[in-house]
PDB file of N, CA and C in Angstrom:
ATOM      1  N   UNK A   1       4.774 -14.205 -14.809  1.00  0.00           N
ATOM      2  CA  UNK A   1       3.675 -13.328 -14.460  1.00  0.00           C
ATOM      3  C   UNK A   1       2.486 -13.643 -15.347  1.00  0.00           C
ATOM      4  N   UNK A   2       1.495 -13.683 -14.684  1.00  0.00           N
ATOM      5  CA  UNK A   2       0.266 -13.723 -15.409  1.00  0.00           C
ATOM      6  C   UNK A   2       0.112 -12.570 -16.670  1.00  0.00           C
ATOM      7  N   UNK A   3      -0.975 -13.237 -17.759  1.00  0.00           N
ATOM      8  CA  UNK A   3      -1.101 -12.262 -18.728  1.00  0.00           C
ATOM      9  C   UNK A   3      -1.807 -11.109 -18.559  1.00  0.00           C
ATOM     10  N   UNK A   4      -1.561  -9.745 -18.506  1.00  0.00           N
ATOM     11  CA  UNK A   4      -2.472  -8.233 -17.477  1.00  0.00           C
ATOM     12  C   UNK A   4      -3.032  -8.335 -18.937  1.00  0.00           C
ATOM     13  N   UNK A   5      -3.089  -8.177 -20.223  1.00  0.00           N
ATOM     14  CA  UNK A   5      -4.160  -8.448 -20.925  1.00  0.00           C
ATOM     15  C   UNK A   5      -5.441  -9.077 -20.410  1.00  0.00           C
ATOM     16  N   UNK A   6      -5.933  -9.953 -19.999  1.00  0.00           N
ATOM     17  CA  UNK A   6      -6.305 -10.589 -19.510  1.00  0.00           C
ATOM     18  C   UNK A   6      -6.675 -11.576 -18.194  1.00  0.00           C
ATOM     19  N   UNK A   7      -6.515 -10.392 -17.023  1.00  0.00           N
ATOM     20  CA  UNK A   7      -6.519 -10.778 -16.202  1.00  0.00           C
ATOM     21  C   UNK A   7      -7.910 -11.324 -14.940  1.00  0.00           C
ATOM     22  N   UNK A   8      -8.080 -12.237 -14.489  1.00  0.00           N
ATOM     23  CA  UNK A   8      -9.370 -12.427 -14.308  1.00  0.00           C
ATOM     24  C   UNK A   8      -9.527 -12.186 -12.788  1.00  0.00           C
ATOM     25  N   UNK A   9     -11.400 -12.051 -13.044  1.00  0.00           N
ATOM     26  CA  UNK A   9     -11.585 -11.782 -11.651  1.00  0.00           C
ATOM     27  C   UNK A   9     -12.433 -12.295 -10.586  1.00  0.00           C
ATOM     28  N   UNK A  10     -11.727 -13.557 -10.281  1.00  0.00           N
ATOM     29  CA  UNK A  10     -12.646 -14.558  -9.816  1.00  0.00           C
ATOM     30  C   UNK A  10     -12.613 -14.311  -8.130  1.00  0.00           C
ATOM     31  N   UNK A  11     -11.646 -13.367  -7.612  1.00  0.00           N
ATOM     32  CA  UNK A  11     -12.164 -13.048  -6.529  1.00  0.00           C
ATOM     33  C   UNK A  11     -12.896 -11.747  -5.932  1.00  0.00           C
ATOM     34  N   UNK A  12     -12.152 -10.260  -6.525  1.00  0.00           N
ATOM     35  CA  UNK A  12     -12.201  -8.960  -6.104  1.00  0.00           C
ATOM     36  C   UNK A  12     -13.832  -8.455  -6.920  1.00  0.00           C
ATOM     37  N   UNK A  13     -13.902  -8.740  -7.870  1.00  0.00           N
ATOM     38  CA  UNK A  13     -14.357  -8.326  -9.311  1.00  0.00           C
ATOM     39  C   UNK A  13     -14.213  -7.147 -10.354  1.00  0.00           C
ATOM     40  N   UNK A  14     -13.212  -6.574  -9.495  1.00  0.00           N
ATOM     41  CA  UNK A  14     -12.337  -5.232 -10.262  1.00  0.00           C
ATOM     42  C   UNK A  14     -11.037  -5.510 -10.152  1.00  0.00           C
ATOM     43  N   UNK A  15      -9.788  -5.846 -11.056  1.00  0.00           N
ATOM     44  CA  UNK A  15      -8.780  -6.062 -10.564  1.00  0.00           C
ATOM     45  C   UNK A  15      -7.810  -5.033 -11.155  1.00  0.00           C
ATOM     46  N   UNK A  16      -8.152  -3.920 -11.958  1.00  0.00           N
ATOM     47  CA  UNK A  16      -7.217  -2.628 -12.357  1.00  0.00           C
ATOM     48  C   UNK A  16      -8.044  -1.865 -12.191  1.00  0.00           C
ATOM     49  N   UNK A  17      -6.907  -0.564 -12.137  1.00  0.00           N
ATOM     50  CA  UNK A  17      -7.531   0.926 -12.115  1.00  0.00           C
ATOM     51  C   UNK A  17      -6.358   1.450 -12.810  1.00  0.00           C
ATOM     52  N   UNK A  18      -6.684   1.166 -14.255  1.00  0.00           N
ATOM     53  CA  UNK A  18      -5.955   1.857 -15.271  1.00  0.00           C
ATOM     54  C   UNK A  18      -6.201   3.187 -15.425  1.00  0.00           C
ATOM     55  N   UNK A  19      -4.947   4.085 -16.034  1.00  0.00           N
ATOM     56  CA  UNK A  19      -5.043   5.472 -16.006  1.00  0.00           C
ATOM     57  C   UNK A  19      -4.101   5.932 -16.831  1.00  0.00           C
ATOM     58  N   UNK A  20      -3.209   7.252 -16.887  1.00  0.00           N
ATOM     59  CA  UNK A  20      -2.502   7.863 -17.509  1.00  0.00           C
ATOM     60  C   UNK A  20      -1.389   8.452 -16.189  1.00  0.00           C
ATOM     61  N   UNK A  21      -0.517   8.697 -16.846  1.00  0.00           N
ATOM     62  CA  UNK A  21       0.616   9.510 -15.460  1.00  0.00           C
ATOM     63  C   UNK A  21       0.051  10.896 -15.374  1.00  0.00           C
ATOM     64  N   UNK A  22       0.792  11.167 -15.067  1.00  0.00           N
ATOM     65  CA  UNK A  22       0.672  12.925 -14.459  1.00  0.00           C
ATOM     66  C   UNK A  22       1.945  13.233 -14.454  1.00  0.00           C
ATOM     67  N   UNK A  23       1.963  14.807 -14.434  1.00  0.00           N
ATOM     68  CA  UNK A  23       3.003  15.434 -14.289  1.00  0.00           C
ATOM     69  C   UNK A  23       4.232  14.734 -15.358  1.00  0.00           C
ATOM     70  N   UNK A  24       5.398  13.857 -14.493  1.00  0.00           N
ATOM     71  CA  UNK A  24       6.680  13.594 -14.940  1.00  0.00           C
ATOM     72  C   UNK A  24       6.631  12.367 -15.260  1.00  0.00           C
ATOM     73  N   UNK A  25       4.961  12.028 -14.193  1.00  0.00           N
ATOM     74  CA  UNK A  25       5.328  10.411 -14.245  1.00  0.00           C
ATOM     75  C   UNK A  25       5.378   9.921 -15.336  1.00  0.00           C
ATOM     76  N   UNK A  26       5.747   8.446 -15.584  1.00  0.00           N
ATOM     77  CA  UNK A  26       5.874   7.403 -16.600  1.00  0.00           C
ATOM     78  C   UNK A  26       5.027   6.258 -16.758  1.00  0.00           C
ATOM     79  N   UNK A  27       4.425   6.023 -17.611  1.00  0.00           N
ATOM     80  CA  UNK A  27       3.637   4.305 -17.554  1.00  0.00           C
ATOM     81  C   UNK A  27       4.248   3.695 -18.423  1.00  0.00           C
ATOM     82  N   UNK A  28       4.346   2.383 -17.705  1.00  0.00           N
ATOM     83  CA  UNK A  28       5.697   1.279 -17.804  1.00  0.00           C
ATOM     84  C   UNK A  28       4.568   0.820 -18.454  1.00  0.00           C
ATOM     85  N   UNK A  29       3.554  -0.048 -17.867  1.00  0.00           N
ATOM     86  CA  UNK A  29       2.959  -1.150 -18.557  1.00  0.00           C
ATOM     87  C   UNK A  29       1.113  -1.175 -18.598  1.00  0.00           C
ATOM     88  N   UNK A  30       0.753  -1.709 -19.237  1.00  0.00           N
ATOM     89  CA  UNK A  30      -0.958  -1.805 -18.799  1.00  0.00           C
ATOM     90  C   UNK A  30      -1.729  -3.262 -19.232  1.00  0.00           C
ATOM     91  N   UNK A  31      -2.943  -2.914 -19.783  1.00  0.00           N
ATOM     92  CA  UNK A  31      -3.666  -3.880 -19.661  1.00  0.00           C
ATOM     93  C   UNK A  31      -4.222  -4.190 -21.299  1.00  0.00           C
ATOM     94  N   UNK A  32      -3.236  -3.297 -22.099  1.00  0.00           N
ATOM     95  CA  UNK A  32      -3.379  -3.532 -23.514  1.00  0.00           C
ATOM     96  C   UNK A  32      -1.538  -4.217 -23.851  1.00  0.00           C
ATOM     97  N   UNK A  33      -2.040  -4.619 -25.417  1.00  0.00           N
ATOM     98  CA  UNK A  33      -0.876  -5.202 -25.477  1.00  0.00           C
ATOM     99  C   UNK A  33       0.119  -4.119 -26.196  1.00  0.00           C
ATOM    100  N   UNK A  34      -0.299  -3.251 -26.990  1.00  0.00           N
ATOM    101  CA  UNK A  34       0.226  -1.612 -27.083  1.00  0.00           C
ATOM    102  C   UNK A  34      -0.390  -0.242 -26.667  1.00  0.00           C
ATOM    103  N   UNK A  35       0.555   0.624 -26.347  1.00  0.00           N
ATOM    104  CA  UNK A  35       0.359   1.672 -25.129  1.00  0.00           C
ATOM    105  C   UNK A  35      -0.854   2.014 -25.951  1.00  0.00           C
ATOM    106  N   UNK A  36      -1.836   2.488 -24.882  1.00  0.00           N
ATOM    107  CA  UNK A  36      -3.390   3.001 -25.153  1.00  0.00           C
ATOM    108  C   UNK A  36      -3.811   3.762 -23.776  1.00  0.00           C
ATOM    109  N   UNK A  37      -3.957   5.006 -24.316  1.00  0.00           N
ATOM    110  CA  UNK A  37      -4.512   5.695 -23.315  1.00  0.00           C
ATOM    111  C   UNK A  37      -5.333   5.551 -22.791  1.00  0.00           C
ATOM    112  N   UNK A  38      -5.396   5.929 -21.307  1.00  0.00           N
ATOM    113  CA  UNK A  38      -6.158   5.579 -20.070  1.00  0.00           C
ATOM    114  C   UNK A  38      -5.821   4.008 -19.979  1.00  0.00           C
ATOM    115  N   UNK A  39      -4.964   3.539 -20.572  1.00  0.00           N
ATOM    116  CA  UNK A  39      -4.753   1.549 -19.959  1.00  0.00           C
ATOM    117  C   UNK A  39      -3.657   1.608 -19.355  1.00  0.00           C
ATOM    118  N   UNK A  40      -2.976   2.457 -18.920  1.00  0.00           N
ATOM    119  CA  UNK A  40      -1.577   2.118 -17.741  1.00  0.00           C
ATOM    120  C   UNK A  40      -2.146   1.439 -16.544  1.00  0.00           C
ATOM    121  N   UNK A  41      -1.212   0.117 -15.879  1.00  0.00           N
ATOM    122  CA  UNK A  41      -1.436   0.025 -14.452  1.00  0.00           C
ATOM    123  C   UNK A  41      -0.373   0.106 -14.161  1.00  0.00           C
ATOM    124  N   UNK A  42       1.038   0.496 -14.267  1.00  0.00           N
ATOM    125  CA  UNK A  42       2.438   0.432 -14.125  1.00  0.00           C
ATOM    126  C   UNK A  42       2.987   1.963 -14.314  1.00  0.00           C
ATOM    127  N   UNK A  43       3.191   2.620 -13.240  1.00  0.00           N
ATOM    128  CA  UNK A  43       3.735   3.814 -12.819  1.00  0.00           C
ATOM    129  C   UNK A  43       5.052   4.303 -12.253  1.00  0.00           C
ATOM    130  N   UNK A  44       6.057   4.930 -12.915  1.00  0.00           N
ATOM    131  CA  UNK A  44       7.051   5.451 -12.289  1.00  0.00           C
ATOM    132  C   UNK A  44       7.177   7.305 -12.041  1.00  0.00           C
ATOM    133  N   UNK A  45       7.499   7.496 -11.040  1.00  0.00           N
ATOM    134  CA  UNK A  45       7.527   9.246 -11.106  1.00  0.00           C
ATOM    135  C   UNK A  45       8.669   9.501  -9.738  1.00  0.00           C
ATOM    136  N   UNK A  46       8.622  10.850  -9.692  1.00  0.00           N
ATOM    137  CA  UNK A  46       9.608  10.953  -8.613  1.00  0.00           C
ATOM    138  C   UNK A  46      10.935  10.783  -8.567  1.00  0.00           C
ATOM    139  N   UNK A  47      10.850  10.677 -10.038  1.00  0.00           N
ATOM    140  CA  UNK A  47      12.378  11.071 -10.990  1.00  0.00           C
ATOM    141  C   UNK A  47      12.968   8.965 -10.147  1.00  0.00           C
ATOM    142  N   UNK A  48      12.121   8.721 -10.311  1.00  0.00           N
ATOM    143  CA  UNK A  48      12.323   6.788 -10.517  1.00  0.00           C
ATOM    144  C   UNK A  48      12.248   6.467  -8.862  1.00  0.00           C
ATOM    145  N   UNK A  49      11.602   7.405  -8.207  1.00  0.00           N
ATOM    146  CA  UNK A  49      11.781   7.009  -6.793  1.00  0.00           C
ATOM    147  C   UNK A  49      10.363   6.108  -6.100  1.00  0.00           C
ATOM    148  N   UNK A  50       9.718   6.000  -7.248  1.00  0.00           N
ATOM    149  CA  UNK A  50       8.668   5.821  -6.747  1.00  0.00           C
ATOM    150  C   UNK A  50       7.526   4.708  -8.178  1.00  0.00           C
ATOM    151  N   UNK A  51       7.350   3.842  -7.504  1.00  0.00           N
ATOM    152  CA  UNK A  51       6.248   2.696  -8.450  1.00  0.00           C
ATOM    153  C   UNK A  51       5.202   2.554  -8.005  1.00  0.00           C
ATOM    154  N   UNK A  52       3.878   3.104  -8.993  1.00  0.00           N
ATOM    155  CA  UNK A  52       2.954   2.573  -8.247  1.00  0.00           C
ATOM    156  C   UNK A  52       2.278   1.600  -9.450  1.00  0.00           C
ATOM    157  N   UNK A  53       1.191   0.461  -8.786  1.00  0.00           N
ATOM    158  CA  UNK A  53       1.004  -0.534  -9.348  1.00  0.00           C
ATOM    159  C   UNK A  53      -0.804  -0.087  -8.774  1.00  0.00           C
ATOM    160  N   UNK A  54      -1.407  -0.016 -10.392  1.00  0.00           N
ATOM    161  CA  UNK A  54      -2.324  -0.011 -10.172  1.00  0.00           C
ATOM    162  C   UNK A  54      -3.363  -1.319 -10.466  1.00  0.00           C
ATOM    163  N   UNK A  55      -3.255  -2.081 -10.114  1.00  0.00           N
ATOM    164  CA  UNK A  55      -3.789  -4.021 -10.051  1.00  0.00           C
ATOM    165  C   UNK A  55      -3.606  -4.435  -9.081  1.00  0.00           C
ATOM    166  N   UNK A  56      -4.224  -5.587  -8.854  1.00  0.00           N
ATOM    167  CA  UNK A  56      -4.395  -6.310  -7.936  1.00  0.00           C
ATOM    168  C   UNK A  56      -2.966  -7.846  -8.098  1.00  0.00           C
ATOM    169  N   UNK A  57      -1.956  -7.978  -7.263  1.00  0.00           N
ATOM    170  CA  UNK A  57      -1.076  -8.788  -7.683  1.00  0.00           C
ATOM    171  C   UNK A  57      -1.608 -10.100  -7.366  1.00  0.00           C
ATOM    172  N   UNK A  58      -2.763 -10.331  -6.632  1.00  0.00           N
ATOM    173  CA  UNK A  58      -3.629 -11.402  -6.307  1.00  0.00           C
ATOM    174  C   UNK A  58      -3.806 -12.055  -7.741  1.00  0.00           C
ATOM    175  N   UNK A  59      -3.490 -11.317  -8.866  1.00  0.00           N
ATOM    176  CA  UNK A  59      -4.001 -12.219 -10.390  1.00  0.00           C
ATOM    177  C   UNK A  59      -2.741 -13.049 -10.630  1.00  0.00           C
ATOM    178  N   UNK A  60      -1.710 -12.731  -9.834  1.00  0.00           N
ATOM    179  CA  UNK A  60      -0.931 -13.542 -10.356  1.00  0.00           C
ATOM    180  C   UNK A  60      -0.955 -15.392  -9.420  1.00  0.00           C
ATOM    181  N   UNK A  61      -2.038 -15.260  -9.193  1.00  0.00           N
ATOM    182  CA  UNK A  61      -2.556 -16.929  -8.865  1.00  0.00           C
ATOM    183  C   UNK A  61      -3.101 -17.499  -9.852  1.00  0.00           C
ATOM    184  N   UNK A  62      -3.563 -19.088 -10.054  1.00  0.00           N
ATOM    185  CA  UNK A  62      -5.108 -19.248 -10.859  1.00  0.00           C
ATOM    186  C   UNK A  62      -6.070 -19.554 -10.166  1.00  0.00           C
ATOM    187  N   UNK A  63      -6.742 -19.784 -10.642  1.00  0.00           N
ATOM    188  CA  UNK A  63      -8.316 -19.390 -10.076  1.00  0.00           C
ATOM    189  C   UNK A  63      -8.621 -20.515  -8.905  1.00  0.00           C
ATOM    190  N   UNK A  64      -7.387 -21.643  -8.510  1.00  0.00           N
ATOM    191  CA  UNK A  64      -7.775 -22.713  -7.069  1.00  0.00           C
ATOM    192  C   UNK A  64      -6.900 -22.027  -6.103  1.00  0.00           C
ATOM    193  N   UNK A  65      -6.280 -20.182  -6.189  1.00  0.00           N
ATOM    194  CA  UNK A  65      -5.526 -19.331  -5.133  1.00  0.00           C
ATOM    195  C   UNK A  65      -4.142 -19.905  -5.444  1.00  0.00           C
ATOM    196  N   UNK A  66      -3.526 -20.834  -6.191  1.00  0.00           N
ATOM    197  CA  UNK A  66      -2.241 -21.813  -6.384  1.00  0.00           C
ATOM    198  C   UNK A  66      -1.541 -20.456  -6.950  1.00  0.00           C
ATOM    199  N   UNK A  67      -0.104 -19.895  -6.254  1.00  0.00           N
ATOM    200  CA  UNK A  67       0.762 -19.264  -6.922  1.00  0.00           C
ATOM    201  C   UNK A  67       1.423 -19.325  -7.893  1.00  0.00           C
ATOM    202  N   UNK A  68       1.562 -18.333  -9.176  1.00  0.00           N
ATOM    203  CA  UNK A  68       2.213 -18.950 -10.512  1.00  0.00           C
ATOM    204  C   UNK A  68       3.374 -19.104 -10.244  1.00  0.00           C
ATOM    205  N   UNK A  69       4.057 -19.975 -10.888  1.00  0.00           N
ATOM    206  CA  UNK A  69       5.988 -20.055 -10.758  1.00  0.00           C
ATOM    207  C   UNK A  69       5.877 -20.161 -12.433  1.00  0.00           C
ATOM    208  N   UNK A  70       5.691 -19.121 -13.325  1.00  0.00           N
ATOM    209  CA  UNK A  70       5.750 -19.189 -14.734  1.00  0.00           C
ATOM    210  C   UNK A  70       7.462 -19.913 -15.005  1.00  0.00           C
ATOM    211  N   UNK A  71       8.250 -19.029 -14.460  1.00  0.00           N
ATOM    212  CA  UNK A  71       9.388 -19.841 -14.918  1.00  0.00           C
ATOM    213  C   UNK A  71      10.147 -21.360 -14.281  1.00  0.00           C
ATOM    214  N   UNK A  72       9.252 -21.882 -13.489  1.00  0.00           N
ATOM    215  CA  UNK A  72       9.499 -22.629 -12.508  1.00  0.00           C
ATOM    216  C   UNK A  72      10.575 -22.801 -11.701  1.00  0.00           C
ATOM    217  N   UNK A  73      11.093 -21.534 -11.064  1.00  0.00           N
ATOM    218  CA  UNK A  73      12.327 -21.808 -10.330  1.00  0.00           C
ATOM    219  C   UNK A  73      11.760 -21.788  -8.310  1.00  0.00           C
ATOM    220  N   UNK A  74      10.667 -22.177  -8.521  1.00  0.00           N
ATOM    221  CA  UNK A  74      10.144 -22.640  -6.763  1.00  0.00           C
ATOM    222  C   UNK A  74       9.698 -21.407  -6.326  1.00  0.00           C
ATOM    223  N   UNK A  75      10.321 -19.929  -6.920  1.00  0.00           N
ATOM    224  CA  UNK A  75       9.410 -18.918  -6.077  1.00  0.00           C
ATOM    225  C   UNK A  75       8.144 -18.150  -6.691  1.00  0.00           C
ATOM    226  N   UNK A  76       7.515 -17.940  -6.384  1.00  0.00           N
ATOM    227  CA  UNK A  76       6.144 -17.570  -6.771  1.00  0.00           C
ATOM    228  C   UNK A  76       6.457 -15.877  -7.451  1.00  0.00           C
ATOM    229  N   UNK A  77       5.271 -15.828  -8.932  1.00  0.00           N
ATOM    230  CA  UNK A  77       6.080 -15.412  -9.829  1.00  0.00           C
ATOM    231  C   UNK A  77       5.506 -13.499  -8.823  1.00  0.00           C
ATOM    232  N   UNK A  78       4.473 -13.308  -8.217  1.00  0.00           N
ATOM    233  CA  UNK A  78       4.384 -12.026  -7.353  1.00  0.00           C
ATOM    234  C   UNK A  78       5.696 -11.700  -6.457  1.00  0.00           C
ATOM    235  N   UNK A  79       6.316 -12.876  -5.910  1.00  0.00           N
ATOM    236  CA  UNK A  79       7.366 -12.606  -5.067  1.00  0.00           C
ATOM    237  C   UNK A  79       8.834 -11.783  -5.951  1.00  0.00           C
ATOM    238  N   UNK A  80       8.596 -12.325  -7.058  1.00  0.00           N
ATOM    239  CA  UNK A  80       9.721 -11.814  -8.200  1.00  0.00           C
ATOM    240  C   UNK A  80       9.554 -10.222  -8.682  1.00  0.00           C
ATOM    241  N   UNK A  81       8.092 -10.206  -8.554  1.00  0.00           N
ATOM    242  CA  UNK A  81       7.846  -9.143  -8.671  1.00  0.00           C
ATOM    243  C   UNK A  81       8.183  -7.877  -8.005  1.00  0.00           C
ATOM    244  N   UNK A  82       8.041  -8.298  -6.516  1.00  0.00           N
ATOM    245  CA  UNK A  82       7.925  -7.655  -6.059  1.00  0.00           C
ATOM    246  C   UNK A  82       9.626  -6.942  -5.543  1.00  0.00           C
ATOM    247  N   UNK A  83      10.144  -7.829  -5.391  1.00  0.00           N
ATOM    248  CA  UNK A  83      11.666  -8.114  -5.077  1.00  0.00           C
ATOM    249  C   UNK A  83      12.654  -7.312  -6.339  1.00  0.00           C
ATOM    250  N   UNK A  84      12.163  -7.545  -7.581  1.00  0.00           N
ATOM    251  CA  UNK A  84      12.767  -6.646  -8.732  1.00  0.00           C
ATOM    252  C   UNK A  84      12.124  -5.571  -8.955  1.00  0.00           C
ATOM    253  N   UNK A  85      11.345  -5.134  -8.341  1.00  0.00           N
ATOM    254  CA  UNK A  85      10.497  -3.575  -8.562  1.00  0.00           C
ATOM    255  C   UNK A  85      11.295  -2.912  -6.431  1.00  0.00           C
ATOM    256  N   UNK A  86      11.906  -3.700  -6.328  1.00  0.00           N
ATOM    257  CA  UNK A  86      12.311  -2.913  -4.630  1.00  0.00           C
ATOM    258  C   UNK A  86      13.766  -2.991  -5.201  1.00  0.00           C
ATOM    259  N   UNK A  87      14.530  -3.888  -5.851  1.00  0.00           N
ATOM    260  CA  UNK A  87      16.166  -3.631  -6.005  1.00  0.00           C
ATOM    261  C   UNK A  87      15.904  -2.313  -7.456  1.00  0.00           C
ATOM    262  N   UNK A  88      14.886  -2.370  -8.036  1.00  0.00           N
ATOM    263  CA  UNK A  88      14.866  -1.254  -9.268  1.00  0.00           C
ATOM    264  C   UNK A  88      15.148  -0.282  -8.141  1.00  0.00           C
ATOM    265  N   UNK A  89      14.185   0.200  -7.469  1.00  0.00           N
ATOM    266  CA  UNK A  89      14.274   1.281  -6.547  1.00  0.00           C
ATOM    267  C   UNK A  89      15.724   1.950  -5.953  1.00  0.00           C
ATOM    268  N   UNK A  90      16.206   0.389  -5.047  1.00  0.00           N
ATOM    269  CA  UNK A  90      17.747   1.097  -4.322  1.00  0.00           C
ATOM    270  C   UNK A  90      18.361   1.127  -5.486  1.00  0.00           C
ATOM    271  N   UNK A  91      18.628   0.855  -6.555  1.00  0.00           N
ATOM    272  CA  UNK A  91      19.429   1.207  -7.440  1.00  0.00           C
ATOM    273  C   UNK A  91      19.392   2.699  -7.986  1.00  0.00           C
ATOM    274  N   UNK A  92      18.150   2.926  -7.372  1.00  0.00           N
ATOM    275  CA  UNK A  92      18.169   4.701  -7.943  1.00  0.00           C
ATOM    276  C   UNK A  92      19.214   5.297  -7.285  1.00  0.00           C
ATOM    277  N   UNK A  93      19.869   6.488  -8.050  1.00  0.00           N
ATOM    278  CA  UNK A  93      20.939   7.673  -7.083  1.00  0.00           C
ATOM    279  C   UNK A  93      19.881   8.217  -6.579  1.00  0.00           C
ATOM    280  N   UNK A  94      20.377   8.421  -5.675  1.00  0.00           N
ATOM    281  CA  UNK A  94      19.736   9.494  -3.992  1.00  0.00           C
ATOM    282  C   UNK A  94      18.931   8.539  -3.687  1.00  0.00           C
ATOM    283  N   UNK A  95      19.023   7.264  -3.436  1.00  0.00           N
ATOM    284  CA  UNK A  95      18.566   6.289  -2.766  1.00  0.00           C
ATOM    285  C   UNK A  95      18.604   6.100  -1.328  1.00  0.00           C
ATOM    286  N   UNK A  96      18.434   6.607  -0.130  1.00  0.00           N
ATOM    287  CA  UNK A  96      19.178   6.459   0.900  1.00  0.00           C
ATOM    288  C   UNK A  96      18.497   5.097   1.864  1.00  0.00           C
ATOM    289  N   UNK A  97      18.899   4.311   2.138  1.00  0.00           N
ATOM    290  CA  UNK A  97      18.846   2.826   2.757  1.00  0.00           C
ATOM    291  C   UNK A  97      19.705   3.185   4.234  1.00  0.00           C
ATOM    292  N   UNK A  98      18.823   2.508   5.264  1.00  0.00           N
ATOM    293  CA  UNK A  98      19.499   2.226   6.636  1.00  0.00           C
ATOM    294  C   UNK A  98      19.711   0.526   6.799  1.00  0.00           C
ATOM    295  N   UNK A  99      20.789   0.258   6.922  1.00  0.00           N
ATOM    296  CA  UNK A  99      20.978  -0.978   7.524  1.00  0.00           C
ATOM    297  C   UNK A  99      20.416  -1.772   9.323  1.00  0.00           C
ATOM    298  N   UNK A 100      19.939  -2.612   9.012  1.00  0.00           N
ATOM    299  CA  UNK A 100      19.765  -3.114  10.622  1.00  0.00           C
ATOM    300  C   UNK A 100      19.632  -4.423  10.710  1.00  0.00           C
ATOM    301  N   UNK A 101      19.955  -5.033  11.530  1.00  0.00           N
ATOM    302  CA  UNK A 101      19.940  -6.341  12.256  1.00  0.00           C
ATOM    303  C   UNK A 101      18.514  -7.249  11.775  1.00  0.00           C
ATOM    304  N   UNK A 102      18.762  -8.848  11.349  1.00  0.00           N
ATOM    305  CA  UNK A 102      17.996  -9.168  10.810  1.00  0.00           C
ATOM    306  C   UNK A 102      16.779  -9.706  12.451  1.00  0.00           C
ATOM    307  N   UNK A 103      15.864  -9.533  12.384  1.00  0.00           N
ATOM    308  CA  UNK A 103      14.723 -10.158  13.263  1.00  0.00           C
ATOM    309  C   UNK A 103      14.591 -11.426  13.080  1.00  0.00           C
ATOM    310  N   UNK A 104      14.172 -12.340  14.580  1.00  0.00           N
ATOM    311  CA  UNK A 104      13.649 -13.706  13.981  1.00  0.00           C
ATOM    312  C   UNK A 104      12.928 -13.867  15.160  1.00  0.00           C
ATOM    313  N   UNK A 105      11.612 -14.476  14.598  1.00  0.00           N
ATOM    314  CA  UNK A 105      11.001 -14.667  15.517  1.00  0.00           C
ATOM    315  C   UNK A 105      10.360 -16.269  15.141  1.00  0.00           C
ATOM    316  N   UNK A 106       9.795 -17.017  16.455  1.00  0.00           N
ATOM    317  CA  UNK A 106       8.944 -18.241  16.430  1.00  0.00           C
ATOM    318  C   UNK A 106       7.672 -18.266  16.686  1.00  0.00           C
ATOM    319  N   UNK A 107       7.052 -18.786  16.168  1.00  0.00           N
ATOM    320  CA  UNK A 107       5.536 -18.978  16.296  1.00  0.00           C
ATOM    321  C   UNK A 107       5.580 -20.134  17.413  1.00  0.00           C
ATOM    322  N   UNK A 108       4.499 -19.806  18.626  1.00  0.00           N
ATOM    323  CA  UNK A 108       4.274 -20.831  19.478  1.00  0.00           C
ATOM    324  C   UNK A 108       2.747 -21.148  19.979  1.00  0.00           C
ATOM    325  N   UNK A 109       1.813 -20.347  19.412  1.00  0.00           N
ATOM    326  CA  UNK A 109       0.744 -20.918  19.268  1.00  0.00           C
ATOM    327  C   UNK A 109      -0.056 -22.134  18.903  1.00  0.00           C
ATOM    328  N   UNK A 110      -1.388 -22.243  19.268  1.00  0.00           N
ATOM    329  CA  UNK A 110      -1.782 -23.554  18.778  1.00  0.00           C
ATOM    330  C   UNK A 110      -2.296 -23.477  17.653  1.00  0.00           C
ATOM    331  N   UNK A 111      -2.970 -22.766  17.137  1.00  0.00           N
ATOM    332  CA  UNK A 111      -3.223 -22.250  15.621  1.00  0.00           C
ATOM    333  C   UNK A 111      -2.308 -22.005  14.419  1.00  0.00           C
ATOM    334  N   UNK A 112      -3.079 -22.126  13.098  1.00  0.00           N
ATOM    335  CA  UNK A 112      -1.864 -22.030  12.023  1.00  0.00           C
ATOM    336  C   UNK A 112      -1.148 -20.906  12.423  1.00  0.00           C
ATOM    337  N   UNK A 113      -0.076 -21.136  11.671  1.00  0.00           N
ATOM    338  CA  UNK A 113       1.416 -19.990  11.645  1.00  0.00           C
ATOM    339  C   UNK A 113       1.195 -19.225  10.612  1.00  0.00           C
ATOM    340  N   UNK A 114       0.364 -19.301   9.530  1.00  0.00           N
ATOM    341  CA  UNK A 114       0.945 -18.378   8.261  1.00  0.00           C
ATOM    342  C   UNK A 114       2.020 -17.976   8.257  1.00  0.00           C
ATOM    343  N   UNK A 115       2.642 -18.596   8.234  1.00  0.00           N
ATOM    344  CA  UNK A 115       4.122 -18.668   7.697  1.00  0.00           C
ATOM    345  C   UNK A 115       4.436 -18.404   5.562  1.00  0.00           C
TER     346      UNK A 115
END
């Protein structure tokens, strides 16, 4: 993951909206390198049911849009992110998850796929 100390803003030109929790909530992380009020962008509340991310995960590119793979294992280091902040979640008790059938679909257009 990119350094949130220092995160740049070569596209949006605001890329946090640091703050404080409320209520129960919790701030995990921010944009200092020790906790400092009003610098949270990393939120838990809802007794852990709930993360909110106040940044832009677009920083975790560099500045030619190229995705970081900090640890270089091929997946892009936002995708890690995002994937270990959703299994944090079902791991909560009173988690309730529905199972269903995986979708697949093909692109058959003449234009890119964004794939």
């Amino acid at each position: 993951m990119p350094d949130f100390t220092a995160l740049s803003d070569a596209w949006y030109g605001v890329d946090t909206f640091p703050g404080d929790p409320t209520g129960t909530g919790i701030a995990l992380a921010g944009t200092t390198e020790s906790s400092e009020p009003g610098k949270a962008t990393i939120f838990i509340a809802n007794a852990g049911r709930t993360i909110f991310n106040a940044f832009l995960l677009d920083d975790a590119a560099d500045d030619a849009n190229v995705a970081n793979d900090v640890d270089a294992d091929g997946k892009a280091d936002a995708v890690e992110y995002w994937e270990n902040q959703i299994v944090y979640l079902l791991s909560q008790a009173g988690i309730r998850t529905v199972r269903v059938a995986p979708v697949s679909a093909r692109y058959s257009g003449s234009g890119p796929s964004n794939r």
